[in-house]
Protein backbone atom coordinates (compact mmCIF):
# COMPACT_ATOMS: atom_id res chain seq x y z
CA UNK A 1 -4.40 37.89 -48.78
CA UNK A 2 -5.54 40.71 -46.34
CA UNK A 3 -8.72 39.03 -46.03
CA UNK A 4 -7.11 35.81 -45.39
CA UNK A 5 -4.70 37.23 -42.07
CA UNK A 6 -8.05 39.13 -41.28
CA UNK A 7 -10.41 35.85 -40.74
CA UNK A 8 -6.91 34.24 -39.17
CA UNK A 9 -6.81 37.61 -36.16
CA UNK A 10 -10.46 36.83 -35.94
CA UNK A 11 -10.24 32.68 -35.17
CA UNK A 12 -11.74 32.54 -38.35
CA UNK A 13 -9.55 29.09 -39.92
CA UNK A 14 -11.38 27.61 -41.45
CA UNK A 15 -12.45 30.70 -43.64
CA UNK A 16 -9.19 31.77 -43.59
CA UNK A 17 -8.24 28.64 -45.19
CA UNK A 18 -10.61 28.92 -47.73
CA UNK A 19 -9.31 32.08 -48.51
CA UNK A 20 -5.83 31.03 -48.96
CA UNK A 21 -6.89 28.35 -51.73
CA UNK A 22 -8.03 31.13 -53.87
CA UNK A 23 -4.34 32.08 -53.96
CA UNK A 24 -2.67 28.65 -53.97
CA UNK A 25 -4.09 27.60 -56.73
CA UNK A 26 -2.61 30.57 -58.91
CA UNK A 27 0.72 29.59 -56.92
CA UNK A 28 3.59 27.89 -58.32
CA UNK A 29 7.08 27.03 -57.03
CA UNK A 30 7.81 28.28 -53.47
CA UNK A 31 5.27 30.70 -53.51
CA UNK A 32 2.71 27.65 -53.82
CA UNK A 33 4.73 25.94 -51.04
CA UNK A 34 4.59 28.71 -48.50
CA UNK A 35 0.41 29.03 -49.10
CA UNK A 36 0.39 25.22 -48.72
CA UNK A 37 2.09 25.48 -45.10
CA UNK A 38 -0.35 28.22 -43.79
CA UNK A 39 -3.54 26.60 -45.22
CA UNK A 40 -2.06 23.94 -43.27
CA UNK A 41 -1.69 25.81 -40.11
CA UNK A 42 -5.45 27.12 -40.61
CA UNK A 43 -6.10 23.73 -40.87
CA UNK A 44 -4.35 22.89 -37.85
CA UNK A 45 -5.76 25.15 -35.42
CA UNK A 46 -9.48 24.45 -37.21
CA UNK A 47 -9.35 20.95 -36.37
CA UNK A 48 -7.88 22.08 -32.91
CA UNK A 49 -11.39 24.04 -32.11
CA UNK A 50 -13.44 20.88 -33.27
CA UNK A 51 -11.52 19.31 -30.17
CA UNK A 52 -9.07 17.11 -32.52
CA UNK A 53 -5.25 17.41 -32.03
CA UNK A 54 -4.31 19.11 -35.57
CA UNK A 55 -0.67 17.69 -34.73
CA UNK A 56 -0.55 15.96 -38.09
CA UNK A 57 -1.35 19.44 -39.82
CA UNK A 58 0.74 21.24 -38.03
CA UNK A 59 4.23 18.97 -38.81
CA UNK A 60 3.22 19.05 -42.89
CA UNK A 61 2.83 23.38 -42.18
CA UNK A 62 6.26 22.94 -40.65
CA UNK A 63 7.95 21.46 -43.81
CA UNK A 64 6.15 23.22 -45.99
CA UNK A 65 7.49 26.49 -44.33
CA UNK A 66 10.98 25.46 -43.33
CA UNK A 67 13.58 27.24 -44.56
CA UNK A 68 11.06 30.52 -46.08
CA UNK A 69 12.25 34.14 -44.87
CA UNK A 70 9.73 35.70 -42.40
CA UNK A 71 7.80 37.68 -43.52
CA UNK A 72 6.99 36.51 -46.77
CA UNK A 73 5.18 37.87 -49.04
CA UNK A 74 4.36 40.38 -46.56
CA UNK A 75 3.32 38.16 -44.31
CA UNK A 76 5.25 37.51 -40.93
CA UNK A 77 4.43 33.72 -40.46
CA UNK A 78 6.89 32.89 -37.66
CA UNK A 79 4.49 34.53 -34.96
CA UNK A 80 1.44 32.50 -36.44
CA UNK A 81 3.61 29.21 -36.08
CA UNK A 82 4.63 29.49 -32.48
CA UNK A 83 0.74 30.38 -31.48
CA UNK A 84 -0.33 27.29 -33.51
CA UNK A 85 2.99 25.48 -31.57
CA UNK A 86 1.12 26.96 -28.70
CA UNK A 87 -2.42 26.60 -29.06
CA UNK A 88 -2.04 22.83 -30.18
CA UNK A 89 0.42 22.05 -26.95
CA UNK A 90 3.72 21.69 -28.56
């Protein structure tokens, strides 16, 4: 997971995305859920620095993570969902 949030600091997404699979698919229930909503915000900001919107990926990161204390699993996502809100214009 360090790895992960290290590639993410470093504009890394798409690695960091990859990354994150390794751990989803172990996942189950709404542990599963919250990895779902920040491969989707890796996703998100990836398609973002290919010059596409990411808006799409960024709205299915939001559900996904709706409603999930911050941090999680040791990981404060909050702050990486307003700079996606941020980075992607919204």
């Amino acid at each position: 997971m360090q790895e992960a949030l290290e590639l993410w600091r470093e504009g890394h997404y798409f690695e960091a995305h990859e990354a994150l699979e390794a751990f989803w698919r172990r996942a189950e229930g709404e542990e599963r859920r919250f990895l779902q909503g920040l491969i989707l915000l890796a996703a998100a900001l990836h398609q973002q620095g290919l010059g596409k919107s990411g808006l799409r990926n960024l709205r299915k990161a939001e559900a996904r993570l709706e409603g999930l204390p911050s941090p999680y699993l040791g990981v404060d996502w909050k702050p990486l969902l307003l700079e996606a809100r941020r980075r992607l214009g919204e």
